[in-house]
N, C-alpha and C. Protein backbone atom coordinates (compact mmCIF):
# COMPACT_ATOMS: atom_id res chain seq x y z
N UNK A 1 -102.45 1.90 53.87
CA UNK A 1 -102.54 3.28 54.26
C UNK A 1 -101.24 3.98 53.91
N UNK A 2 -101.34 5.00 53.60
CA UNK A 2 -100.29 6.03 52.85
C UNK A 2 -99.69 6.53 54.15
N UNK A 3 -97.93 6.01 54.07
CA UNK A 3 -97.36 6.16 55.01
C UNK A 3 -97.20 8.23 55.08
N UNK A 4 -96.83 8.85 56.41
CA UNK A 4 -96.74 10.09 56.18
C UNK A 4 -95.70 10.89 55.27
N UNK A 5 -96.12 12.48 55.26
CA UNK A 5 -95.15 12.82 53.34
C UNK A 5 -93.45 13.32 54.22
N UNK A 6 -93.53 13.01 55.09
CA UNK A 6 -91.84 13.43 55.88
C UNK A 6 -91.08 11.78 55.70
N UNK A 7 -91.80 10.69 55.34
CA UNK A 7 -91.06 9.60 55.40
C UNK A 7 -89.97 9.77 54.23
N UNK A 8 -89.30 8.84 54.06
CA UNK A 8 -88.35 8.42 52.71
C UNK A 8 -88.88 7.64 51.85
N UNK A 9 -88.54 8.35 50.64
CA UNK A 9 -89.48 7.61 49.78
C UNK A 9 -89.08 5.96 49.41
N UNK A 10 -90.16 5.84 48.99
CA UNK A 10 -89.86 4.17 48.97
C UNK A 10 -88.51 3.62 47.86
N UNK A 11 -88.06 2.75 47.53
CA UNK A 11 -87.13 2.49 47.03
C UNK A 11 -88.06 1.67 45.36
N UNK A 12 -87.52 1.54 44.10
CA UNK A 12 -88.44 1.39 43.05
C UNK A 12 -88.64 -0.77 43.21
N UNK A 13 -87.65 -0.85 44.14
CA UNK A 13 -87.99 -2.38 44.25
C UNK A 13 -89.13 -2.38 45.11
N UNK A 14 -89.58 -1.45 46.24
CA UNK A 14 -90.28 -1.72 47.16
C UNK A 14 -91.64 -1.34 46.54
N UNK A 15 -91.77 -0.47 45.92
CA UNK A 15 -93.05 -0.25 45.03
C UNK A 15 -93.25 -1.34 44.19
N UNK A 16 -92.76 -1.78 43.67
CA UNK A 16 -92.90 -3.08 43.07
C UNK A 16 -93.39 -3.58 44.24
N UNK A 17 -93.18 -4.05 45.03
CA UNK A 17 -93.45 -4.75 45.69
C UNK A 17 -94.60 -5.02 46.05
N UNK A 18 -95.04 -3.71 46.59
CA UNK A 18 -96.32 -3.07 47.19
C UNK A 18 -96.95 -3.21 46.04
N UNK A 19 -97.17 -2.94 44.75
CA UNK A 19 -97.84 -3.05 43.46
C UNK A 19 -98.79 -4.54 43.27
N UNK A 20 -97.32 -5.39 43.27
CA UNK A 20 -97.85 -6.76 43.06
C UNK A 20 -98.87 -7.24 44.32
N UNK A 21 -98.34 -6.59 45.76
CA UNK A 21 -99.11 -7.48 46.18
C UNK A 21 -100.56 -6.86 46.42
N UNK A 22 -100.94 -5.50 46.33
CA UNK A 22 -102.49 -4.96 45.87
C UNK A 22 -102.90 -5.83 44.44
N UNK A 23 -102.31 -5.94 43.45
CA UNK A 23 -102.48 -6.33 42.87
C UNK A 23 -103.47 -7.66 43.08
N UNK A 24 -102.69 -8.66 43.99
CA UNK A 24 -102.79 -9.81 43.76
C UNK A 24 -103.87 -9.68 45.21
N UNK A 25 -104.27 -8.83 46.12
CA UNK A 25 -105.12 -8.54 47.10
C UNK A 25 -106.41 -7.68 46.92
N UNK A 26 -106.44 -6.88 46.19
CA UNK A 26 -107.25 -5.86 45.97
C UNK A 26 -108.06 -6.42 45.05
N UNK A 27 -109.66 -5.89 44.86
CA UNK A 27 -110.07 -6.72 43.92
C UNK A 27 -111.28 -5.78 43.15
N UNK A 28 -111.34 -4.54 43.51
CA UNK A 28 -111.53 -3.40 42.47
C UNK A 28 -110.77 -2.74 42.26
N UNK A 29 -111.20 -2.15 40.75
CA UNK A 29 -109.84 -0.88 40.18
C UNK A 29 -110.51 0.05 39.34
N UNK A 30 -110.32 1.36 39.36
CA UNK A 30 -110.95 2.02 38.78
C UNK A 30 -110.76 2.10 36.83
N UNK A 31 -111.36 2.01 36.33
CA UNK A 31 -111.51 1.64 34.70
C UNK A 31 -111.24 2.73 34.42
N UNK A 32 -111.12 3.72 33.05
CA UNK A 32 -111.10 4.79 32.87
C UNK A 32 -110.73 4.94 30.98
N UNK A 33 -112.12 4.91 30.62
CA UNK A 33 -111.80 4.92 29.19
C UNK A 33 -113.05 6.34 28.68
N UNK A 34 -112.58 6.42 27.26
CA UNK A 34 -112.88 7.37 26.46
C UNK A 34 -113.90 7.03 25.35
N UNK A 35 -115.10 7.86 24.95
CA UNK A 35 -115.49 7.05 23.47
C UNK A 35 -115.17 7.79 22.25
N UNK A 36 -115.73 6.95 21.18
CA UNK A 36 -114.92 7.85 20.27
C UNK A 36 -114.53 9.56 19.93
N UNK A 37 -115.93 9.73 20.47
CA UNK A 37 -116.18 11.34 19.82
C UNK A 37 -114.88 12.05 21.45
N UNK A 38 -114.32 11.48 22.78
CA UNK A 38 -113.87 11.76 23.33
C UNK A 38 -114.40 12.01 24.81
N UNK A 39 -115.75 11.48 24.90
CA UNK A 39 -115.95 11.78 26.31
C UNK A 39 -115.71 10.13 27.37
N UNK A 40 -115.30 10.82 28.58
CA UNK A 40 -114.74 10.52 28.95
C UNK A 40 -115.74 9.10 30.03
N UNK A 41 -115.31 8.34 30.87
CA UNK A 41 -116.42 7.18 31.50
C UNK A 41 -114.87 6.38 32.21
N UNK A 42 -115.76 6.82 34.02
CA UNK A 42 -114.56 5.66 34.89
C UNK A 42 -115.67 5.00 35.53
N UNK A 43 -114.93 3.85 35.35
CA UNK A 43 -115.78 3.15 36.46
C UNK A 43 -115.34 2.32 37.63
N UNK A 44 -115.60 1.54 38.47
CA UNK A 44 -115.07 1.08 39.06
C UNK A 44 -114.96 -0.44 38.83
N UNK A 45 -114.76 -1.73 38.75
CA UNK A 45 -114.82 -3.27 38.38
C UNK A 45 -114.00 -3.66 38.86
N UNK A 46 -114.75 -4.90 39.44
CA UNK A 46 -113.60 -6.06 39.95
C UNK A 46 -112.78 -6.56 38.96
N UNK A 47 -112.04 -7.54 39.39
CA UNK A 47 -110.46 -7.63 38.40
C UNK A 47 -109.92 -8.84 39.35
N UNK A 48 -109.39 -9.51 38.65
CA UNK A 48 -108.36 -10.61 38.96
C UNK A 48 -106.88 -10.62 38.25
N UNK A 49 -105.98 -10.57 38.74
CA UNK A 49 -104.34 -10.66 38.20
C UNK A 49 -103.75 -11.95 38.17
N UNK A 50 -103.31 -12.04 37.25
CA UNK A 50 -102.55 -13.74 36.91
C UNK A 50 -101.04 -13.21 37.13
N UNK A 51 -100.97 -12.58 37.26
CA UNK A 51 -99.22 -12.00 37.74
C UNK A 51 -98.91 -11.22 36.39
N UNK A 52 -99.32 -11.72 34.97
CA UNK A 52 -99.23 -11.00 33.75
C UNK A 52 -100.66 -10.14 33.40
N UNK A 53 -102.15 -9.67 33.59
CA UNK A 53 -102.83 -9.39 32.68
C UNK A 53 -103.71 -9.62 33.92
N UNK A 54 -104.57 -8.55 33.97
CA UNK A 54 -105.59 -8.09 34.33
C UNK A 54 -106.97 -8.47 33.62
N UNK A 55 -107.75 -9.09 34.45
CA UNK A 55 -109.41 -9.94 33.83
C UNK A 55 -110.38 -8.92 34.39
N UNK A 56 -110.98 -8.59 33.71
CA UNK A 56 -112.02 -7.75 34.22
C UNK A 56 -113.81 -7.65 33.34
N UNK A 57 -114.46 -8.02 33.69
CA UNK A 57 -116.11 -7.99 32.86
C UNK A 57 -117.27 -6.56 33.13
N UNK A 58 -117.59 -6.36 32.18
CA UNK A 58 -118.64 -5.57 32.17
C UNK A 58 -119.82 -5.63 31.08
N UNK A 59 -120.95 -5.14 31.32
CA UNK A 59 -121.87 -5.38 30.06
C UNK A 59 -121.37 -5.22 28.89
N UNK A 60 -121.36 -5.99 27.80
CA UNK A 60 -120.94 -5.67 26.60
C UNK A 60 -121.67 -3.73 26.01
N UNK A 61 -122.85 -3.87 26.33
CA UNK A 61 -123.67 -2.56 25.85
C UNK A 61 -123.20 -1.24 26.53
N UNK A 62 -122.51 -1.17 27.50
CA UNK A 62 -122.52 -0.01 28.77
C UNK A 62 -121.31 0.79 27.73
N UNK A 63 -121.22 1.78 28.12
CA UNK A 63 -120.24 3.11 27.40
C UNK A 63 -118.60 2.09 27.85
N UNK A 64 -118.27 1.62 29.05
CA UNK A 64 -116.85 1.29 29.31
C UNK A 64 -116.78 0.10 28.33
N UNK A 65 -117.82 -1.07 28.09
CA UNK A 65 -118.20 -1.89 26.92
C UNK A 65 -117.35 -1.85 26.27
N UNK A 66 -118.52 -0.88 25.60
CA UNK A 66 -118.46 -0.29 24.59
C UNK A 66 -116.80 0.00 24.02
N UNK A 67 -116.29 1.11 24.86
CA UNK A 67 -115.17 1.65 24.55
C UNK A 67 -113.97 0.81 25.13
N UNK A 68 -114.41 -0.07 25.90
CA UNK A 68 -113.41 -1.10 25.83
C UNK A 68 -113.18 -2.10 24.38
N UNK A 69 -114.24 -2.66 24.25
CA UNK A 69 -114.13 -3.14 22.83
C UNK A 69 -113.36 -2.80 21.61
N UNK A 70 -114.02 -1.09 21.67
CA UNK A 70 -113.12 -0.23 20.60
C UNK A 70 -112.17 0.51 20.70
N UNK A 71 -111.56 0.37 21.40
CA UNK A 71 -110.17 1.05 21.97
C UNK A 71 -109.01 -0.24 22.18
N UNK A 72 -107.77 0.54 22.36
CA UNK A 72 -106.69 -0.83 22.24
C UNK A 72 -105.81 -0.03 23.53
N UNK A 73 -106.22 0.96 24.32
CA UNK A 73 -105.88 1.22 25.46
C UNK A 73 -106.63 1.55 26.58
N UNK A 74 -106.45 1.89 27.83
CA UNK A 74 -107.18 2.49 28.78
C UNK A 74 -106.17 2.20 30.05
N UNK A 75 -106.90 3.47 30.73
CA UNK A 75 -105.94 3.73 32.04
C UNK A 75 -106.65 2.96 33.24
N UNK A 76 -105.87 2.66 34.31
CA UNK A 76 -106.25 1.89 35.76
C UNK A 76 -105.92 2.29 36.95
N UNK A 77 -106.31 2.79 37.62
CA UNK A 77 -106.60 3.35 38.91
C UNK A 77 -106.34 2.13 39.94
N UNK A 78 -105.42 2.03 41.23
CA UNK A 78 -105.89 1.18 41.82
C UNK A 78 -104.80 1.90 43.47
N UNK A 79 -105.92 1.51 44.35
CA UNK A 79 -105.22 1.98 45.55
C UNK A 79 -105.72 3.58 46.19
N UNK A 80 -105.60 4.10 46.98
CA UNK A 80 -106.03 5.45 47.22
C UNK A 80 -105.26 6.23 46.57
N UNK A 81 -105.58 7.26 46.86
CA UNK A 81 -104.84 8.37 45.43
C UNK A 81 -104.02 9.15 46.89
N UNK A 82 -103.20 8.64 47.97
CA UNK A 82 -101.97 8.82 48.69
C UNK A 82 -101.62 8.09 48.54
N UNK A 83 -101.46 6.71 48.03
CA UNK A 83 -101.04 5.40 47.46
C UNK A 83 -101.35 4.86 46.21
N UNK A 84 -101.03 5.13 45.13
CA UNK A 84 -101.59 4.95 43.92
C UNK A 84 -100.73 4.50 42.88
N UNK A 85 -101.46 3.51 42.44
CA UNK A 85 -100.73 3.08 41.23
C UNK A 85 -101.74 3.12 40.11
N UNK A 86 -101.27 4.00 38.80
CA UNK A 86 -101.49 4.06 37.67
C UNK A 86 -101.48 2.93 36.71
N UNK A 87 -102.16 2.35 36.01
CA UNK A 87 -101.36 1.29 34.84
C UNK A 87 -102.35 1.48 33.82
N UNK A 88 -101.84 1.50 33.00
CA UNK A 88 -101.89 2.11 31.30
C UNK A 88 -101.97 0.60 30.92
N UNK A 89 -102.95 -0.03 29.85
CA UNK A 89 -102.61 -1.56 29.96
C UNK A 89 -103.06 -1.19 28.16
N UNK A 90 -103.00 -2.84 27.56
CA UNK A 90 -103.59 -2.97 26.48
C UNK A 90 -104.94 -3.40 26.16
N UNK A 91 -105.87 -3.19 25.76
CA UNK A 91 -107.18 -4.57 26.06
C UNK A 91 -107.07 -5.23 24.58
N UNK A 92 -107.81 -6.51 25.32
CA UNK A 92 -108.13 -7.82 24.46
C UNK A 92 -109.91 -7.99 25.12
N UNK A 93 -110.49 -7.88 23.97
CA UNK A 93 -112.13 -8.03 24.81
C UNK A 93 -112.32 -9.93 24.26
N UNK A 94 -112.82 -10.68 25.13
CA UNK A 94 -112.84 -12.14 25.18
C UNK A 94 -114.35 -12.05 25.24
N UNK A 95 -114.87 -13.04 24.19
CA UNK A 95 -115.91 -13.28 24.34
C UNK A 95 -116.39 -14.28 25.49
N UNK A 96 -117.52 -13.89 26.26
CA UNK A 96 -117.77 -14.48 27.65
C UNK A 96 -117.68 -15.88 27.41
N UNK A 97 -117.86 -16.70 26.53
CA UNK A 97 -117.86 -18.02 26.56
C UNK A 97 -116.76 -18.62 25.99
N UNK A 98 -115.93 -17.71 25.23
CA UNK A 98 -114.32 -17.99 25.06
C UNK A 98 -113.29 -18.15 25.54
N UNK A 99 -113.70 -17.59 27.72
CA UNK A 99 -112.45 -17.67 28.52
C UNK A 99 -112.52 -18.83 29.06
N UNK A 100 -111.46 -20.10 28.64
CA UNK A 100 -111.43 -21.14 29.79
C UNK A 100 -112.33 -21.30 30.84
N UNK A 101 -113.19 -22.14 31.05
CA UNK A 101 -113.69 -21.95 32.60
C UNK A 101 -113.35 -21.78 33.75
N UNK A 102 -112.42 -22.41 33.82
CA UNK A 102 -111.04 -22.59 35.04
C UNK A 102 -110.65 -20.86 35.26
N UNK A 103 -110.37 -20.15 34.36
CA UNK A 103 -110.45 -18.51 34.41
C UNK A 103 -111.25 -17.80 35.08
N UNK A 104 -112.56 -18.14 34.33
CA UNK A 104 -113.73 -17.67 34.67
C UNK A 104 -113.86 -18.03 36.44
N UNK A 105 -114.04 -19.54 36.40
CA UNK A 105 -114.41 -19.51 37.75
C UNK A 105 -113.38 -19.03 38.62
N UNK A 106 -112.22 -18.96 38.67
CA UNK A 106 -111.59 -18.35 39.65
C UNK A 106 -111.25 -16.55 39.45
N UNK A 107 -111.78 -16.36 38.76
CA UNK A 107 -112.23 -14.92 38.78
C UNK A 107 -113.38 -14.62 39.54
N UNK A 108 -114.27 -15.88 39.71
CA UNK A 108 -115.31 -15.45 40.40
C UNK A 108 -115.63 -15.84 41.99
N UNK A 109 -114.47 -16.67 41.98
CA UNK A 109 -114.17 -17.26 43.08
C UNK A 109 -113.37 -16.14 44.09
N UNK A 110 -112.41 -15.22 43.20
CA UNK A 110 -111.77 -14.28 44.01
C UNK A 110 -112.52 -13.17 43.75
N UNK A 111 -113.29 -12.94 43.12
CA UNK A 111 -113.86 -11.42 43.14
C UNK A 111 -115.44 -11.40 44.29
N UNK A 112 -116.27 -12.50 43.92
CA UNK A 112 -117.13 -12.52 44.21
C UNK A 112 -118.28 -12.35 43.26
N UNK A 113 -117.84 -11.94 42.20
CA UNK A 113 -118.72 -11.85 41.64
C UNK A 113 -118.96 -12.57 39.84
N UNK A 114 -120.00 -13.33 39.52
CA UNK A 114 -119.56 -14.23 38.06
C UNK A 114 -121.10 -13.42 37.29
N UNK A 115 -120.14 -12.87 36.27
CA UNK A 115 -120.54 -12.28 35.20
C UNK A 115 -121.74 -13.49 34.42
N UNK A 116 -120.92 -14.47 34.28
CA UNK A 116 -121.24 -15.52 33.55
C UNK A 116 -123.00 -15.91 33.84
N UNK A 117 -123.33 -15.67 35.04
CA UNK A 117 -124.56 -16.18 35.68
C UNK A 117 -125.31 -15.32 35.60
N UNK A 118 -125.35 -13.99 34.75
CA UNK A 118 -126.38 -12.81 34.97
C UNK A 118 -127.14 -12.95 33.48
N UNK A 119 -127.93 -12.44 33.43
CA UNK A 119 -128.78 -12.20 32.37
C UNK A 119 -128.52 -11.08 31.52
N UNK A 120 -127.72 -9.98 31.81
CA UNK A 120 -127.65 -8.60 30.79
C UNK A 120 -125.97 -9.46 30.18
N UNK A 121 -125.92 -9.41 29.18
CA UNK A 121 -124.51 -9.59 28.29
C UNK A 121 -123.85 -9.25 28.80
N UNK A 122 -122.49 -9.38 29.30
CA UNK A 122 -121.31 -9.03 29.78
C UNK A 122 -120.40 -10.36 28.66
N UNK A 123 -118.87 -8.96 28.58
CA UNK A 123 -117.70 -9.46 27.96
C UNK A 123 -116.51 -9.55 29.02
N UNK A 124 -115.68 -10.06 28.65
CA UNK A 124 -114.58 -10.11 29.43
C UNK A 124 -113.62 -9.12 28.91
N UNK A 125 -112.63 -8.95 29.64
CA UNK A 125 -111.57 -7.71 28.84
C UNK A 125 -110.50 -8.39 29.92
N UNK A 126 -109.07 -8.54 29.28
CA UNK A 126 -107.52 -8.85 29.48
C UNK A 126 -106.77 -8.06 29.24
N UNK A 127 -106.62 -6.94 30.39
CA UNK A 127 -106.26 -5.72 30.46
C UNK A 127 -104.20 -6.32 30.47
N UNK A 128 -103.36 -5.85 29.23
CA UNK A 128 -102.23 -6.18 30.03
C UNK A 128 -101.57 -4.80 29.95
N UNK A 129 -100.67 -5.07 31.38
CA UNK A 129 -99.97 -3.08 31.17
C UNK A 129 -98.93 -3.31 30.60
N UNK A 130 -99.02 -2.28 29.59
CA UNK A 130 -97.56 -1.63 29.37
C UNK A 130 -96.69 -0.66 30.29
N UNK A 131 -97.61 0.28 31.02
CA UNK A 131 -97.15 0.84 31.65
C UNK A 131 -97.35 0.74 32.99
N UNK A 132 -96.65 1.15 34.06
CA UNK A 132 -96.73 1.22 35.73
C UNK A 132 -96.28 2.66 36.54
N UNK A 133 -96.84 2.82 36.90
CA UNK A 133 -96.79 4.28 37.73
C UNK A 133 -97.36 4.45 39.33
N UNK A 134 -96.41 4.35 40.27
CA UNK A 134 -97.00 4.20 41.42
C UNK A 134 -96.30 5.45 42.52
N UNK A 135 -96.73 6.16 43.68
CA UNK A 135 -96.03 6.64 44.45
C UNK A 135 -97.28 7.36 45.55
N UNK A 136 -96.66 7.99 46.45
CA UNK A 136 -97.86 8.79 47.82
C UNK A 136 -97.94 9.49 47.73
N UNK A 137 -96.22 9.99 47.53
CA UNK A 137 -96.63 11.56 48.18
C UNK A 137 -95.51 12.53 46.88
N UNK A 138 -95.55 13.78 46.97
CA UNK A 138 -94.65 14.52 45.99
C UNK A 138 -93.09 13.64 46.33
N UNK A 139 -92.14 13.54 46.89
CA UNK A 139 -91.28 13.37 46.78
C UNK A 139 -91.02 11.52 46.37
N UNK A 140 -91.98 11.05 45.90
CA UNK A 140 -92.06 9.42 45.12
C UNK A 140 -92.15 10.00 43.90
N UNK A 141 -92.59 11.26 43.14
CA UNK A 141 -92.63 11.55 42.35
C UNK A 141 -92.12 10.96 41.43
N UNK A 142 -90.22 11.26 41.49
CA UNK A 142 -89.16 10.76 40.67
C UNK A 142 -89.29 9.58 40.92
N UNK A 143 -88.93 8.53 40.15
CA UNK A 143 -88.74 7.45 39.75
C UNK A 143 -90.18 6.70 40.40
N UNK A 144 -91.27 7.15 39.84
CA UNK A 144 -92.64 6.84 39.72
C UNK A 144 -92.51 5.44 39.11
N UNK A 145 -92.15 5.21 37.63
CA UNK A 145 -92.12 4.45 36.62
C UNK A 145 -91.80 3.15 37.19
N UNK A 146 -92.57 2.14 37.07
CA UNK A 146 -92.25 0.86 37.88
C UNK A 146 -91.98 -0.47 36.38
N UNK A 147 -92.56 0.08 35.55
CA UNK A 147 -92.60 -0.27 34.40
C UNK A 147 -92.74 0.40 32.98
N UNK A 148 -92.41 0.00 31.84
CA UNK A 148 -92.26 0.81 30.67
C UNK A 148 -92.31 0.03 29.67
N UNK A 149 -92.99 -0.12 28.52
CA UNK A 149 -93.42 -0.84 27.26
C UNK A 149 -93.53 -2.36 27.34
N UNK A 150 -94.31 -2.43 28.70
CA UNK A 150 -94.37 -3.91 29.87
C UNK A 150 -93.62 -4.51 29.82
N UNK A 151 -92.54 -4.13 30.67
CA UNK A 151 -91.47 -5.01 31.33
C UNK A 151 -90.99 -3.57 32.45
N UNK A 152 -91.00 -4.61 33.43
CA UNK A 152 -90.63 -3.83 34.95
C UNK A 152 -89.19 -3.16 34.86
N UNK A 153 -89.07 -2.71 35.16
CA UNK A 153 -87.98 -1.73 35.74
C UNK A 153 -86.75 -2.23 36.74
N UNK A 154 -85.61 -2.22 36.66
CA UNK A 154 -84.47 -2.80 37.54
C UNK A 154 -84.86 -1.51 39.08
């Protein structure tokens, strides 16, 4: 919960902080990609974090798929938007039977949910960020940036 906007803002180690551990707790994030001609598609998907790179599946056919496949960026939503962290990542789309199992199953072990066992096609995608952007309220504003051309921030 988004502490109130009279507090002090957090310090850029403590957002880190708070980052990793939604990260490593939270287990939807909002998707947010584009297709070619430019329209726009968010969605929401579970996700697992290895501490480097974000796992995330969806139908291979669906528009986020889709434009995950063909795109080499997309933005990530995660946390309430009085607590929010941004991350700008790279994708790698993995073919569903190409990720380790050991991956797979503990993606499905922490999400709840295994792609692998459904009948409509689903791909995997290895979202890694380059970028990090987190804060609550206007005055976290400055020094938002938790990371930059992926590698964290002192």
């Amino acid at each position: 919960m988004a502490e109130p906007a009279n507090t002090e803002p957090r310090t850029r180690a403590r957002r880190r902080r708070d980052t990793e551990h939604r990260l490593g707790h939270d287990v939807d994030i909002w998707v947010a990609t584009a297709s070619p001609d430019g329209a726009p598609y968010m969605v929401p998907l579970s996700f697992d974090w290895d501490g480097e790179a974000l796992l995330v599946a969806t139908p291979s056919g669906s528009p986020t798929g889709r434009n995950l496949a063909a795109g080499v960026t997309v933005r990530l939503g995660l946390g309430p938007t009085r607590d929010v962290t941004v991350i700008d990542g790279e994708v790698e789309p993995i073919e569903m039977d190409a990720l380790p199992r050991a991956r797979g199953d503990l993606f499905a072990e922490r999400t709840g949910f295994d792609p692998r066992a459904l009948a409509t096609p689903y791909r995997w995608f290895r979202i890694t960020p380059r970028r990090v952007q987190a804060w609550r309220e206007v005055n976290e504003l400055p020094g938002r940036d938790l990371m930059r051309d992926g590698r964290w921030l002192d």
